[in-house]
Protein backbone atom coordinates (compact mmCIF):
# COMPACT_ATOMS: atom_id res chain seq x y z
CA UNK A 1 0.00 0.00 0.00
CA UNK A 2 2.83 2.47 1.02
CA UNK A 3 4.72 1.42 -2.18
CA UNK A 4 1.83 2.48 -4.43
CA UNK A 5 1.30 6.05 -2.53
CA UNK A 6 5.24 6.02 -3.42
CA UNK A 7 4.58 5.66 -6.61
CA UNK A 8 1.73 7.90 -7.30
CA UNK A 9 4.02 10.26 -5.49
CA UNK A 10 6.95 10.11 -7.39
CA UNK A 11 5.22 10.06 -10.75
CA UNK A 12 3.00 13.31 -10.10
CA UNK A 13 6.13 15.58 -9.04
CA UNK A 14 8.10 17.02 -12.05
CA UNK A 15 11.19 15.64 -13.00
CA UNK A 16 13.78 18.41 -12.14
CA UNK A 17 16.63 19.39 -14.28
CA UNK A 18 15.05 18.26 -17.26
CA UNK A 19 13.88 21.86 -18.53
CA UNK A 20 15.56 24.47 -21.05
CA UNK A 21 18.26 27.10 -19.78
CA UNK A 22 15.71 29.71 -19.60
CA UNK A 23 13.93 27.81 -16.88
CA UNK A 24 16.26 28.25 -14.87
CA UNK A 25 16.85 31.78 -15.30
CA UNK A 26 13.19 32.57 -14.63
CA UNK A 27 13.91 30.65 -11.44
CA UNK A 28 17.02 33.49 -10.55
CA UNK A 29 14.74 36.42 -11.30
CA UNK A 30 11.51 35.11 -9.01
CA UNK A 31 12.83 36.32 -5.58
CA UNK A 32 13.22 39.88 -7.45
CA UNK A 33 10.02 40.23 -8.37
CA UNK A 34 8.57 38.65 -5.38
CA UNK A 35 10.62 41.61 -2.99
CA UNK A 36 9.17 44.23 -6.12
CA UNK A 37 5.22 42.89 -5.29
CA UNK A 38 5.87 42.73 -1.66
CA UNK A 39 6.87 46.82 -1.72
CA UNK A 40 4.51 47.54 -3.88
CA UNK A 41 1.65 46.37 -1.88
CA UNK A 42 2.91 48.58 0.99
CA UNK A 43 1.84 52.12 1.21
CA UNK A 44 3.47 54.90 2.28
CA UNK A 45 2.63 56.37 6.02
CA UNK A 46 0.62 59.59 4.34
CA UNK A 47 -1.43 57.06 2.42
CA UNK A 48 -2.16 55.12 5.42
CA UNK A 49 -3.35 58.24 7.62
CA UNK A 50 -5.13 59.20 4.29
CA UNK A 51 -7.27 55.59 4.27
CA UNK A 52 -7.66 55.99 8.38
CA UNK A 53 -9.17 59.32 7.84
CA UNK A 54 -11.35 58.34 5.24
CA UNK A 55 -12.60 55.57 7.20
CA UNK A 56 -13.32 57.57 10.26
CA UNK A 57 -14.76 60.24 8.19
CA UNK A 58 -17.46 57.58 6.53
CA UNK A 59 -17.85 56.26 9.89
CA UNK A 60 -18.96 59.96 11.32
CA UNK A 61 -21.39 60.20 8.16
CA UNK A 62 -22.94 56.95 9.41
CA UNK A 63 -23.45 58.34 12.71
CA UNK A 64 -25.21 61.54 11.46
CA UNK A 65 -27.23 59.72 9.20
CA UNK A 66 -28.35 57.38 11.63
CA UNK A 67 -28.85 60.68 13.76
CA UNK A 68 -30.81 61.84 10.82
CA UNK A 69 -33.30 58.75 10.69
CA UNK A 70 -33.90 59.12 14.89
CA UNK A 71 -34.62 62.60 14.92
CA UNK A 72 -36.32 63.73 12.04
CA UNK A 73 -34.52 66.50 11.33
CA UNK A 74 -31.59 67.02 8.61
CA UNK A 75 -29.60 68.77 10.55
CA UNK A 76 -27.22 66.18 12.82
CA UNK A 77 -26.32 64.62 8.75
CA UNK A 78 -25.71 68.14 7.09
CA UNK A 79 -23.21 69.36 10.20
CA UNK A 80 -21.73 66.00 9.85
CA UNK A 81 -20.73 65.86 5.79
CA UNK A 82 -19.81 69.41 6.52
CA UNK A 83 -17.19 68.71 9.52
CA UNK A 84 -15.93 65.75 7.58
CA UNK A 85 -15.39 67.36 4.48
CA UNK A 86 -13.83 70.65 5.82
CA UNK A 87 -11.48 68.22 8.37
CA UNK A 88 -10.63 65.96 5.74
CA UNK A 89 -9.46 68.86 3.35
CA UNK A 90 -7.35 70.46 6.14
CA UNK A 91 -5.76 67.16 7.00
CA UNK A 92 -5.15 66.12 3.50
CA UNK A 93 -3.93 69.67 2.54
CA UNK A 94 -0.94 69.06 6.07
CA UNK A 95 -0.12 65.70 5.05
CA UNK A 96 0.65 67.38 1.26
CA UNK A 97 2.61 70.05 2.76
CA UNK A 98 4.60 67.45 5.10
CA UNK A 99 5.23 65.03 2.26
CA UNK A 100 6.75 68.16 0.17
CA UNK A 101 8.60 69.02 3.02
CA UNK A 102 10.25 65.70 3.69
CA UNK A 103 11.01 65.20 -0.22
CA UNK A 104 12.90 68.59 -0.51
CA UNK A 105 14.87 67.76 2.37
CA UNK A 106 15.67 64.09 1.32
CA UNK A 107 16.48 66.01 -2.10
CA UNK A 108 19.30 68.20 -0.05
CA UNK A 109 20.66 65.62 1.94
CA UNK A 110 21.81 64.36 -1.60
């Protein structure tokens, strides 16, 4: 029994060595682009505050719309898109002016 899960074993796994000479330099480049995938999928820490701001913001909009439904009155929902909007602007507009700030002085450190 163990010598025919052997088998089946052995004759379902590639034979290796057996392939052309530029299988085996696609082999050499696949950690490369593996590291080039893995930093690509990261974002940078602006982006990140960016996405946590945007979350909280839609979760404040939530709240004033659920505000909205309880009281009757559209006035909870309207100061709420208007705080968001106005605090995400002012946010996004500091994390532009850092981001400049630390590229121009990366830039003279050159």
């Amino acid at each position: 029994m163990k010598e025919n899960e052997t088998q089946e074993h052995l004759s379902s796994t590639p034979a290796e060595g057996h392939g052309d000479a530029e299988e085996g330099s696609d082999l050499a480049e696949e950690p490369d682009q593996r590291r080039q995938d893995r930093d690509r999928t990261c974002l940078p820490r602006n982006e990140k505050i960016r996405l946590i701001i945007q979350g909280l913001g839609l979760l404040g909009l939530l709240a004033g719309f659920l505000l909205f439904l309880f009281s009757g009155t559209v006035l909870p929902l309207f100061g709420t898109m208007v705080i968001v909007l106005l605090g995400y602007r002012r946010i996004d507009a500091w994390l532009d002016a850092a981001g400049r700030s630390q590229s121009s002085s990366a830039l003279k450190k050159r």
